[in-house]
C-alpha atoms as a PDB file:
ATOM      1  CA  UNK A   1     -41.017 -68.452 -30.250  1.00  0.00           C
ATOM      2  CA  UNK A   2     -42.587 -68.862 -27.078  1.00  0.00           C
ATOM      3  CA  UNK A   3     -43.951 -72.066 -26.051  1.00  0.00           C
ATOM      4  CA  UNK A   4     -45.799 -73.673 -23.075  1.00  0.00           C
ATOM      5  CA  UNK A   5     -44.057 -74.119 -19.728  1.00  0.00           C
ATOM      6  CA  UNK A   6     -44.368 -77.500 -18.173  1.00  0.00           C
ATOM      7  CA  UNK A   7     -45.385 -75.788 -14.853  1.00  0.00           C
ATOM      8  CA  UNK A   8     -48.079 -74.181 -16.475  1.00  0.00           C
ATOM      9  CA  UNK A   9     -49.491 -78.310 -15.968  1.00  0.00           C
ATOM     10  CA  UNK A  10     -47.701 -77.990 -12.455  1.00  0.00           C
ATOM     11  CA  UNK A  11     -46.420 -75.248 -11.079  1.00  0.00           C
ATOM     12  CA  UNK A  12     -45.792 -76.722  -7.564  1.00  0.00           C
ATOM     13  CA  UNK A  13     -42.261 -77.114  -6.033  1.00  0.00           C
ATOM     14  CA  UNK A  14     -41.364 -80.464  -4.885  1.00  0.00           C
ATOM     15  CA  UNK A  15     -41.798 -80.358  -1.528  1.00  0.00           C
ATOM     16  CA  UNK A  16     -38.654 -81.333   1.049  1.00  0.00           C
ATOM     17  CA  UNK A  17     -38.213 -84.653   2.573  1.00  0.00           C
ATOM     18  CA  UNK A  18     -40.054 -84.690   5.765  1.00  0.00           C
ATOM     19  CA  UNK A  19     -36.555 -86.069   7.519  1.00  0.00           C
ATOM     20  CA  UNK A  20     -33.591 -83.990   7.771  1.00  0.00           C
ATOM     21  CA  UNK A  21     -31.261 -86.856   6.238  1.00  0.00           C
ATOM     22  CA  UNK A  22     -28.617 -85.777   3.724  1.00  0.00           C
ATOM     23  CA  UNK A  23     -29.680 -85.655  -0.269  1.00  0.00           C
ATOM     24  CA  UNK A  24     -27.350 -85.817  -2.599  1.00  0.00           C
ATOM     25  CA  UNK A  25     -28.241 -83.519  -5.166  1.00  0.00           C
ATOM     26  CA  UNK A  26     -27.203 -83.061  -8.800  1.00  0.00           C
ATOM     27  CA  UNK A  27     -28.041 -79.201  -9.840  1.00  0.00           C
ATOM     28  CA  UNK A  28     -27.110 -77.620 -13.498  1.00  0.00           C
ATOM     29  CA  UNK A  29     -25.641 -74.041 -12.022  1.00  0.00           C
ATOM     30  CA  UNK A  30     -27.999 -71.025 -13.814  1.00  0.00           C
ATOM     31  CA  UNK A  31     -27.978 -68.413 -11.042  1.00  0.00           C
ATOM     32  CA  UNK A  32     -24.993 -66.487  -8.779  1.00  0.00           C
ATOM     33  CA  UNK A  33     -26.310 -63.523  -7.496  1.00  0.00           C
ATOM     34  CA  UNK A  34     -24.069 -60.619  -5.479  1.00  0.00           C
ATOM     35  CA  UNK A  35     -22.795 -61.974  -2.582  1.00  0.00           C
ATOM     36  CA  UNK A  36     -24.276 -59.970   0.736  1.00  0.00           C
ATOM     37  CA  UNK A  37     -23.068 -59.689   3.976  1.00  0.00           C
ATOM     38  CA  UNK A  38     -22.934 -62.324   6.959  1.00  0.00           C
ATOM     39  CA  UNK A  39     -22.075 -62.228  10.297  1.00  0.00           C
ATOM     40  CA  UNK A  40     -21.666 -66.142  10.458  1.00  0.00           C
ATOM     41  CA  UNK A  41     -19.559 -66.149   6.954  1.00  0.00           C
ATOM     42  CA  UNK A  42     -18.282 -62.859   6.071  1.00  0.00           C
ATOM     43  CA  UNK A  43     -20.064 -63.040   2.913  1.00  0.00           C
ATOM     44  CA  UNK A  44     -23.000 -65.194   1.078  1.00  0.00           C
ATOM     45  CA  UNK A  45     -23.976 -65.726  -2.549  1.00  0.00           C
ATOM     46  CA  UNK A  46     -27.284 -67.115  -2.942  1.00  0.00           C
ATOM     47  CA  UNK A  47     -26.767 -70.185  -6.428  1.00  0.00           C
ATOM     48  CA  UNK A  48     -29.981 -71.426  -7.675  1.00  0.00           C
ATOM     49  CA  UNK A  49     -30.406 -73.926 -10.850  1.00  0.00           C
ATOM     50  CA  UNK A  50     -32.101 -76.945 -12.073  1.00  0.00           C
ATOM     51  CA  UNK A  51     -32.320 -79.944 -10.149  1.00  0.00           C
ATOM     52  CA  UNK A  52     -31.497 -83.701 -12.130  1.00  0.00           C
ATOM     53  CA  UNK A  53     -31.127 -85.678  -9.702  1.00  0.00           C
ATOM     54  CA  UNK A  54     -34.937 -86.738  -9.698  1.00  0.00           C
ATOM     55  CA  UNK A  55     -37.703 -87.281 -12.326  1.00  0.00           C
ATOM     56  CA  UNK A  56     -38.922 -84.118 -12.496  1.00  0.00           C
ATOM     57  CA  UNK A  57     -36.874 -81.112 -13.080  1.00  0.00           C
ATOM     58  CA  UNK A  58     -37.244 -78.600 -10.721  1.00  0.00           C
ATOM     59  CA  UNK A  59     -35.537 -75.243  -9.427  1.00  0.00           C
ATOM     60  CA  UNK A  60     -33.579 -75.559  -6.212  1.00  0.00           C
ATOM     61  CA  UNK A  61     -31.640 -72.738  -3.947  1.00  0.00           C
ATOM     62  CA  UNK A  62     -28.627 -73.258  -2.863  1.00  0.00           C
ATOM     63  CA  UNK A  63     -27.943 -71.575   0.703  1.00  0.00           C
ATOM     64  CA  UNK A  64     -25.339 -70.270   2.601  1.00  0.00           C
ATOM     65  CA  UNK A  65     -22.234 -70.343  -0.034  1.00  0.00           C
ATOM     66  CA  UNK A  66     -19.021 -68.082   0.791  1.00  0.00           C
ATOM     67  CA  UNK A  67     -17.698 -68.498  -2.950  1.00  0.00           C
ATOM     68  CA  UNK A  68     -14.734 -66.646  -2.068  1.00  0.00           C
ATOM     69  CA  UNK A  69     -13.418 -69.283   0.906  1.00  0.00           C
ATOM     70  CA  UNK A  70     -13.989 -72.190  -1.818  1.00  0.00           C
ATOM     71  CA  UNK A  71     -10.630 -73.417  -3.346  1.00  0.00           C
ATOM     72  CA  UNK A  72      -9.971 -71.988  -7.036  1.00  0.00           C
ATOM     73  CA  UNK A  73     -10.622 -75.566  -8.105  1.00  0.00           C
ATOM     74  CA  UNK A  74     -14.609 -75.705  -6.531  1.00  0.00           C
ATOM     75  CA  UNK A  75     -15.396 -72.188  -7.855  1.00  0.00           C
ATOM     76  CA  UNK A  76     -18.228 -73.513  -9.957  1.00  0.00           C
ATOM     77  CA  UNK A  77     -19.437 -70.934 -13.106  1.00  0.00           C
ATOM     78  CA  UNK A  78     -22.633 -70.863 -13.947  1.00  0.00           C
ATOM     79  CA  UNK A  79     -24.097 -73.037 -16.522  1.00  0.00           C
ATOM     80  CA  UNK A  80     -21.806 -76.238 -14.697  1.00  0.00           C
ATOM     81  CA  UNK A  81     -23.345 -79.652 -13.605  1.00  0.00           C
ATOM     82  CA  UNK A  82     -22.170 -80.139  -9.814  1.00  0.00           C
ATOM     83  CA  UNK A  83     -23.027 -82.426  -7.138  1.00  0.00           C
ATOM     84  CA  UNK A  84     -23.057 -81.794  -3.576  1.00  0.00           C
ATOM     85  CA  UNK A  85     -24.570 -82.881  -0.191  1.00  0.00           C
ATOM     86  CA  UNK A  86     -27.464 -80.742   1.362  1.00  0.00           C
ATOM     87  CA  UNK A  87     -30.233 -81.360   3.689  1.00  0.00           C
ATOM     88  CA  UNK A  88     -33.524 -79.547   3.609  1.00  0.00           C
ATOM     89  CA  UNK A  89     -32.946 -75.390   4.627  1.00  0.00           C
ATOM     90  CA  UNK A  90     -35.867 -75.819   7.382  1.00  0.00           C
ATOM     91  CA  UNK A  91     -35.173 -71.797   8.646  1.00  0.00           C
ATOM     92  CA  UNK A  92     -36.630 -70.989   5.268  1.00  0.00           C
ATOM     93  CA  UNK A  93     -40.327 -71.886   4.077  1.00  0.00           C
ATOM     94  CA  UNK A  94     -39.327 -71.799   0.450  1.00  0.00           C
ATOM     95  CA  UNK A  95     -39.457 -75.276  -0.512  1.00  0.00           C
ATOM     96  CA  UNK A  96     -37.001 -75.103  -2.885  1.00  0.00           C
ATOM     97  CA  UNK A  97     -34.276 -73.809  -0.679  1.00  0.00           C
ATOM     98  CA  UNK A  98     -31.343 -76.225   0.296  1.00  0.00           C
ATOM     99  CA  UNK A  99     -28.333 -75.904   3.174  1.00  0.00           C
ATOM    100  CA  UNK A 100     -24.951 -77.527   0.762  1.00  0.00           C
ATOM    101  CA  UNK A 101     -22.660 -79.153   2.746  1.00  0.00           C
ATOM    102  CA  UNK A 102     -19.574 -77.669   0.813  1.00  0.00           C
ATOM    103  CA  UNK A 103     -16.566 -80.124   1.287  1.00  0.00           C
ATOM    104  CA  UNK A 104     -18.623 -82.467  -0.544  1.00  0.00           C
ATOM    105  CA  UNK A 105     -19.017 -80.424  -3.862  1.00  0.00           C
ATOM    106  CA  UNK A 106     -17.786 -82.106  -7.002  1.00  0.00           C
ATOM    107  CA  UNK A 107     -17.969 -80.536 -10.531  1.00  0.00           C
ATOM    108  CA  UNK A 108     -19.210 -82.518 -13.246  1.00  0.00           C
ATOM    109  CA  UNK A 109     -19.248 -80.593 -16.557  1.00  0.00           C
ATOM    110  CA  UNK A 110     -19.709 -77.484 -18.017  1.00  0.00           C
ATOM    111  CA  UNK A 111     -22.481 -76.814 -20.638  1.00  0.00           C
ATOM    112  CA  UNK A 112     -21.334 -74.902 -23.529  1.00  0.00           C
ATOM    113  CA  UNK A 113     -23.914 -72.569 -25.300  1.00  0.00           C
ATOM    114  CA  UNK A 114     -27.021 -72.682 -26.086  1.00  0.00           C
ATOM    115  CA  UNK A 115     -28.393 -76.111 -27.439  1.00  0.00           C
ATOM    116  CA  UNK A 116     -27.614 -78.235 -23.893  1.00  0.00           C
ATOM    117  CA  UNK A 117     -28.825 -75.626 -21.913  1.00  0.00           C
ATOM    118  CA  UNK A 118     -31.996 -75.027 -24.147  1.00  0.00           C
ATOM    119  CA  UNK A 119     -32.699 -78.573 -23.865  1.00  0.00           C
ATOM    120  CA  UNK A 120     -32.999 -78.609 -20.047  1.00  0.00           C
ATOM    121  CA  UNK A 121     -34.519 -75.168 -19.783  1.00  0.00           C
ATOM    122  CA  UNK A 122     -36.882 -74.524 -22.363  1.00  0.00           C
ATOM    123  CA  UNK A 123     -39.006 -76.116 -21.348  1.00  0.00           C
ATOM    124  CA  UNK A 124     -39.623 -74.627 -17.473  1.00  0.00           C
ATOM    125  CA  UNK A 125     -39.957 -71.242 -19.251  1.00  0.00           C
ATOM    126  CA  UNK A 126     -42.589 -69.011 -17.936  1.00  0.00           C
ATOM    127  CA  UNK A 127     -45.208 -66.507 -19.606  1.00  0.00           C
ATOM    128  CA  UNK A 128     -46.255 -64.907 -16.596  1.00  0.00           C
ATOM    129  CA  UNK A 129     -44.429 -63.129 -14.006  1.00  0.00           C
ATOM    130  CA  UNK A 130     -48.127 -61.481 -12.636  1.00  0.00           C
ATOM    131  CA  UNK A 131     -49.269 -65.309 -12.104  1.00  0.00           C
ATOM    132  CA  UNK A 132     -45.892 -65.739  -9.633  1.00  0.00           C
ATOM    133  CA  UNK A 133     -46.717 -62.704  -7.976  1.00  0.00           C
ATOM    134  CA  UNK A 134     -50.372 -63.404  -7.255  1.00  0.00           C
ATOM    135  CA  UNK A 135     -49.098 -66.613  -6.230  1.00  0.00           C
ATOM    136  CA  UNK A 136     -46.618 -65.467  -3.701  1.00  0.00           C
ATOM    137  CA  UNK A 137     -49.646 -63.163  -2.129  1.00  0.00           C
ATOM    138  CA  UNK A 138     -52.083 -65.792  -1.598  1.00  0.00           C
ATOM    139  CA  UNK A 139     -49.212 -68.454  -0.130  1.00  0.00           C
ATOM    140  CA  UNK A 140     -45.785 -67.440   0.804  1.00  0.00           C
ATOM    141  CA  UNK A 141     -44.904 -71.254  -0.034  1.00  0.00           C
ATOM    142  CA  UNK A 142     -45.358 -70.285  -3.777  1.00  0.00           C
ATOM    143  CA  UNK A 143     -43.019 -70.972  -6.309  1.00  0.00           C
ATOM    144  CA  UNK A 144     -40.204 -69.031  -4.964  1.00  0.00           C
ATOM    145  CA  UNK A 145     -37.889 -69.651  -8.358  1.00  0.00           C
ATOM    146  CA  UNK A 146     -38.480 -69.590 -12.447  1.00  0.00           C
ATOM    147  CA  UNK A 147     -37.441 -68.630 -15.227  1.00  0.00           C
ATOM    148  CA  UNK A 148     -39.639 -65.999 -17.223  1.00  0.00           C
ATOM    149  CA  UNK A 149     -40.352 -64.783 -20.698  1.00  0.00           C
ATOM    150  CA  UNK A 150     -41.154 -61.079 -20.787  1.00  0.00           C
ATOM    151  CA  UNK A 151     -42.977 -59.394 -23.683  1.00  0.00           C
ATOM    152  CA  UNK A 152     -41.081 -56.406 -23.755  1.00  0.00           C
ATOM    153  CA  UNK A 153     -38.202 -55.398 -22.208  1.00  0.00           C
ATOM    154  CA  UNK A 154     -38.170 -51.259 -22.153  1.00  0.00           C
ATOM    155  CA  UNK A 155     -35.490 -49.917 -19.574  1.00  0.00           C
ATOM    156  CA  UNK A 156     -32.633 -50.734 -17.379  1.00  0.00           C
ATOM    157  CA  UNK A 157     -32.004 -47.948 -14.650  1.00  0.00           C
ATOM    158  CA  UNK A 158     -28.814 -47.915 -13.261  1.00  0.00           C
ATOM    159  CA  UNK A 159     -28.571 -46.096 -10.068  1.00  0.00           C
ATOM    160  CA  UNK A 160     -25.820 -45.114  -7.267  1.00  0.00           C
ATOM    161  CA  UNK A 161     -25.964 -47.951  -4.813  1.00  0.00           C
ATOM    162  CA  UNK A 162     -26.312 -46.112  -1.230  1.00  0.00           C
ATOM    163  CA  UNK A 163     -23.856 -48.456   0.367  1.00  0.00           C
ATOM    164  CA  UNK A 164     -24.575 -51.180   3.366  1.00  0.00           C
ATOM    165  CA  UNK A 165     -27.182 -50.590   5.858  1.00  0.00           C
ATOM    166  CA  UNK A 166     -25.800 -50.597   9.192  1.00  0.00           C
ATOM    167  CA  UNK A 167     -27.241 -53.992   9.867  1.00  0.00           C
ATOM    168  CA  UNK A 168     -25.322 -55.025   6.835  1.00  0.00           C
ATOM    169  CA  UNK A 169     -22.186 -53.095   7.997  1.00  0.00           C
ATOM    170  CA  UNK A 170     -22.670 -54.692  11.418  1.00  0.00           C
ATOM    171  CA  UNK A 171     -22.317 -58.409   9.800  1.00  0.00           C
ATOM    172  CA  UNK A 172     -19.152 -57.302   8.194  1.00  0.00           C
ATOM    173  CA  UNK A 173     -17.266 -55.908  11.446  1.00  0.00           C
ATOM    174  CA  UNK A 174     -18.817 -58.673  13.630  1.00  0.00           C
ATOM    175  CA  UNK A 175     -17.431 -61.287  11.496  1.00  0.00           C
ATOM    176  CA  UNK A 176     -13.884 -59.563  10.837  1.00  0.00           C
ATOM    177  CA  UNK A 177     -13.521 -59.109  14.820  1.00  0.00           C
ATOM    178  CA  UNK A 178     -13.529 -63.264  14.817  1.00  0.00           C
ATOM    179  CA  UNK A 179     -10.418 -64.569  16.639  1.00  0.00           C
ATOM    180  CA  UNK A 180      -7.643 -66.008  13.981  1.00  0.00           C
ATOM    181  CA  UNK A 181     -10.527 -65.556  11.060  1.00  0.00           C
ATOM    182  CA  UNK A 182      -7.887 -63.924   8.754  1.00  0.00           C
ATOM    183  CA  UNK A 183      -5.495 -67.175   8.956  1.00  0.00           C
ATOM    184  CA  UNK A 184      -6.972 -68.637   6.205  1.00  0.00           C
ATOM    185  CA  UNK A 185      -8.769 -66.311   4.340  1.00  0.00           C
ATOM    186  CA  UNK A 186      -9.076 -63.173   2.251  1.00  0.00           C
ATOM    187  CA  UNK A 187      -9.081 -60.335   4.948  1.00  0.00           C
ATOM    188  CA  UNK A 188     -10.810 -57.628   2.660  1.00  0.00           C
ATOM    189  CA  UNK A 189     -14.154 -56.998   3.810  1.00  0.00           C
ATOM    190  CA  UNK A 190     -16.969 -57.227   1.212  1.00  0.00           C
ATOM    191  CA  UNK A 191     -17.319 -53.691  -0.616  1.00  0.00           C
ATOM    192  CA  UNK A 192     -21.110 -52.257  -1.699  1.00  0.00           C
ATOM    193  CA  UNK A 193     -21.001 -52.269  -5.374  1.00  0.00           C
ATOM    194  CA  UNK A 194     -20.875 -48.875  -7.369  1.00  0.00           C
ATOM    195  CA  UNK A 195     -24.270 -49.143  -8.796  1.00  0.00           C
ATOM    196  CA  UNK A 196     -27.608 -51.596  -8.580  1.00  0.00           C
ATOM    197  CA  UNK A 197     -29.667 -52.101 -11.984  1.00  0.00           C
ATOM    198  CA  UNK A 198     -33.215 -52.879 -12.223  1.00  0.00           C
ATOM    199  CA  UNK A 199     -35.092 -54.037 -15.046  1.00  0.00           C
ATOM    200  CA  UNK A 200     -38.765 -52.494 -16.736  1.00  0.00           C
ATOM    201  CA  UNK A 201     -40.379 -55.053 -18.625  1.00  0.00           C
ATOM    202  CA  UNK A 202     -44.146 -56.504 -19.519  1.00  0.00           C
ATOM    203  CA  UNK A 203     -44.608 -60.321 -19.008  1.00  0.00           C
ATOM    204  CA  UNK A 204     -47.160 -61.867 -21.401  1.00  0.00           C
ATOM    205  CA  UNK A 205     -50.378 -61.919 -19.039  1.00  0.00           C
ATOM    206  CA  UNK A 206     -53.349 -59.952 -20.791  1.00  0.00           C
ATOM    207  CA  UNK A 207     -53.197 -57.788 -17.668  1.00  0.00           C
ATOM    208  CA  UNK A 208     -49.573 -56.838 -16.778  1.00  0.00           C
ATOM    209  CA  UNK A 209     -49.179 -53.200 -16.191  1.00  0.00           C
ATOM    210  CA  UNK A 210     -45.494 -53.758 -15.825  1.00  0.00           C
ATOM    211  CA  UNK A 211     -42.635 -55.039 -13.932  1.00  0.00           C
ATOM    212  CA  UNK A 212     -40.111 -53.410 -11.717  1.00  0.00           C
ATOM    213  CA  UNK A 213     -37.499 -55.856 -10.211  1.00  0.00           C
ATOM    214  CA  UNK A 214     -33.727 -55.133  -8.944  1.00  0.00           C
ATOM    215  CA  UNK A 215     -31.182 -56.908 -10.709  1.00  0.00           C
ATOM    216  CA  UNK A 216     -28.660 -59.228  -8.606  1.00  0.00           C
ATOM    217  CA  UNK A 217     -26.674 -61.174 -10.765  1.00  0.00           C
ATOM    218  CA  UNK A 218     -23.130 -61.549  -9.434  1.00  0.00           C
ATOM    219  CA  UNK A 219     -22.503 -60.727 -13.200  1.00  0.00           C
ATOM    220  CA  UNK A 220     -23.222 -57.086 -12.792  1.00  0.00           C
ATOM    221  CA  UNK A 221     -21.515 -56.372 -10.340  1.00  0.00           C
ATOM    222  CA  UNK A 222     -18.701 -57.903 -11.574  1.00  0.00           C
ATOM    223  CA  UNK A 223     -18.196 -56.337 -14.564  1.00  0.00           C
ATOM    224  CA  UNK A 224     -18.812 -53.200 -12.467  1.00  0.00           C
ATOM    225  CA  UNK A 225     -14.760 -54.253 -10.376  1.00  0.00           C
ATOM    226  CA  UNK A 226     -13.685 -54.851 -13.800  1.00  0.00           C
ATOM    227  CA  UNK A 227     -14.434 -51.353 -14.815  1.00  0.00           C
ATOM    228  CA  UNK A 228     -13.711 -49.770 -11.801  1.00  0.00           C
ATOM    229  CA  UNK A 229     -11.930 -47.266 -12.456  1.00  0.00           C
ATOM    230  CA  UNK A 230     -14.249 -45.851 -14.935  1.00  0.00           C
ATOM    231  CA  UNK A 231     -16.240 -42.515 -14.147  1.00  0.00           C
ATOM    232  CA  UNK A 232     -19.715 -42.581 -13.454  1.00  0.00           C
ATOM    233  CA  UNK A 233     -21.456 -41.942 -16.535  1.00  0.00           C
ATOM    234  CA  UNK A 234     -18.903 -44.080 -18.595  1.00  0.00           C
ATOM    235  CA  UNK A 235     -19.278 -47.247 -15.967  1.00  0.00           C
ATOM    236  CA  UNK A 236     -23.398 -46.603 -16.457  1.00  0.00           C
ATOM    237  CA  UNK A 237     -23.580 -46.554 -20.133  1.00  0.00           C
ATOM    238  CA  UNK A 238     -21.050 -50.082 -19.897  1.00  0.00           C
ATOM    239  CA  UNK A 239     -23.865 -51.697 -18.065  1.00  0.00           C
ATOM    240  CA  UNK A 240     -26.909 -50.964 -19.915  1.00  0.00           C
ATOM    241  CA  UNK A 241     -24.718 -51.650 -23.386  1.00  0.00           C
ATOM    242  CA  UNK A 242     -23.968 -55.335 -22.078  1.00  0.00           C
ATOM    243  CA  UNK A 243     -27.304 -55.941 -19.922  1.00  0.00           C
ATOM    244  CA  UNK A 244     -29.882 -53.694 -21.637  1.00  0.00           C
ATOM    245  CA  UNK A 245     -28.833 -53.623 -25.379  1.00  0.00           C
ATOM    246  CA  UNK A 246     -26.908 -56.897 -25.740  1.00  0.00           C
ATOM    247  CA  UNK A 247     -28.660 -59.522 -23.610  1.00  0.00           C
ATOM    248  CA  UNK A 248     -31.994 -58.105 -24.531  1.00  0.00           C
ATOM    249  CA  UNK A 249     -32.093 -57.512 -28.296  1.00  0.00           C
ATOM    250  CA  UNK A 250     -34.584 -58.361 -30.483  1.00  0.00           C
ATOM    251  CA  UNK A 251     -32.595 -61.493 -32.183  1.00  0.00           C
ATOM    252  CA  UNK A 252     -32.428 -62.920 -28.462  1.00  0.00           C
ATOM    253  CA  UNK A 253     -34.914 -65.280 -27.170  1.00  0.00           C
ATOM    254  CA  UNK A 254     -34.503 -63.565 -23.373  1.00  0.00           C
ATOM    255  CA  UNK A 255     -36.138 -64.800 -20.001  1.00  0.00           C
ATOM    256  CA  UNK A 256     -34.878 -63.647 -16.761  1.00  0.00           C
ATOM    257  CA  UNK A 257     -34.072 -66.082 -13.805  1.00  0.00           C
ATOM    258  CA  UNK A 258     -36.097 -64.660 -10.970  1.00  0.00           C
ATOM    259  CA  UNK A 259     -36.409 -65.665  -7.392  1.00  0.00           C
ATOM    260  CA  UNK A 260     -38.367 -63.908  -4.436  1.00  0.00           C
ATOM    261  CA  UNK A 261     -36.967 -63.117  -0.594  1.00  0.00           C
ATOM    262  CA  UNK A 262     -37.632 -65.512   2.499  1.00  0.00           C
ATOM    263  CA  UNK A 263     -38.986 -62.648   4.420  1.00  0.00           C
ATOM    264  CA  UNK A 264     -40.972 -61.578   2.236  1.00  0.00           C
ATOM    265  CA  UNK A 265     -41.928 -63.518  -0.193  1.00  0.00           C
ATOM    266  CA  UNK A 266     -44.001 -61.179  -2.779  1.00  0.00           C
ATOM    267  CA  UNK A 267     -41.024 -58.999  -3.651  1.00  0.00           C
ATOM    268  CA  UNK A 268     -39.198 -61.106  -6.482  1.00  0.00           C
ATOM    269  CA  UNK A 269     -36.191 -59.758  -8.027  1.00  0.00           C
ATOM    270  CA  UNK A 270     -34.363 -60.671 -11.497  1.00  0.00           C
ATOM    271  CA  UNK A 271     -30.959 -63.334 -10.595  1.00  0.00           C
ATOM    272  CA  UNK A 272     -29.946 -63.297 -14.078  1.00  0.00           C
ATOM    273  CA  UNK A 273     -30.268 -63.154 -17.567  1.00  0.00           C
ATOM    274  CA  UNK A 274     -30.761 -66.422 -20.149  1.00  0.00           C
ATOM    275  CA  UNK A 275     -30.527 -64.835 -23.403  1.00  0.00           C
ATOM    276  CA  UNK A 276     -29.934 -67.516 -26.294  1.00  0.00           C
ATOM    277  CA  UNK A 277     -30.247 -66.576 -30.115  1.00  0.00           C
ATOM    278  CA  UNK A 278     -34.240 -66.897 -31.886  1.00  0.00           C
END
């Protein structure tokens, strides 16, 4: 049943401290999304969730993370309560964006499905992705991060991913050509994914004509290296079964995480799915 989101009273970020001091911040994990190349890291997943550290919940980015350099015992999942130091990202305008200061990560607890998670979440859920995106036109320091309710949910397209660009390509060799980098880490260079999703869906403004957003959860992906080696057609009917037709059926109360792009800031893109039971 849908109800009304708290933002819909205010919908503004909290803004960053004006100093660049450290925060320690206490964030409930909802988003991982594919981890991209960096010439400064190797690779970076983007994690986004819910800030609790303060009296008003609000979303909060999580930026640069090279989840596969983190010990096996800091590899956070999603849906965990963690703690880490951060200061305010001040290369990116989104306010909720945050630099982590890794070493200092501690996990708290995990939150089990779905009545913990409902309780924090339900309530930030919003009705209308066309109000974030007429936002993000009129001020690239919109809301950069929420969670929406579509109407309808009516495709999945899953397409052959065309590989890195060579900017993205460049990243990869400049940071494997680091002196002694391969000492302490995994030498295998990040691979392009087999296939990129995006979603087709109406959110519940009175004028939506429809919604066409790429689909970055670390999630797909993932299950894409477990099926690996899968042929095409198999691989693509795989994802839509578990994305399309099991996260988004009708006994599922789904919203999609979203979150828009520092450089440009209208183009939002789904992060992942939050699909508990009616």
């Amino acid at each position: 049943m849908a109800q009304p989101s708290l933002f819909d009273q205010d919908s503004e970020p909290i803004a960053k401290p004006v100093s660049d001091g450290v925060v320690r911040l206490r964030v409930l994990i909802t988003v991982k999304a594919a981890p991209n190349p960096s010439e400064s890291y190797g690779e970076t997943v983007c994690v986004a969730g819910l800030r609790l550290d303060q009296a008003r919940l609000g979303w909060v980015r999580l930026y640069p993370i090279n989840f596969r350099a983190l010990t096996s015992s800091d590899q956070f999942k999603k849906y965990e309560v963690v703690t880490v130091d951060a200061v305010p990202a001040r290369q990116d305008q989104r306010r909720e964006s945050w630099k982590p200061h890794l070493p200092t990560l501690k996990r708290e607890q995990f939150l089990p499905p779905w009545r913990a998670r409902r309780g924090l979440l339900d309530p930030l859920i919003e009705e209308s992705m066309c109000r974030l995106n007429r936002a993000a036109r009129e001020d690239a320091n919109s809301q950069s991060l929420a969670l929406v309710r579509p109407r309808q949910v009516y495709g999945l397209s899953v397409t052959r991913h065309p590989g890195w660009t060579p900017e993205q390509q460049r990243k990869i060799d400049a940071y494997a050509n680091q002196p002694d980098l391969f000492n302490h880490e995994d030498p295998t260079p990040l691979q392009p994914p087999r296939f990129r999703g995006t979603y087709h869906y109406l959110c519940h403004d009175d004028q939506c004509r429809g919604h066409k957003q790429g689909m970055l959860d670390w999630e797909f992906v993932a299950l894409q290296l477990k099926l690996q080696g899968g042929a095409d057609d198999a691989l693509t009917a795989q994802l839509q079964t578990r994305f399309l037709t099991e996260m988004c059926k009708p006994s599922r109360d789904v919203a999609f995480y979203v979150g828009n792009q520092a450089r440009r800031p209208h183009v939002f893109s789904v992060l992942g799915v939050y699909y508990p039971p009616r």
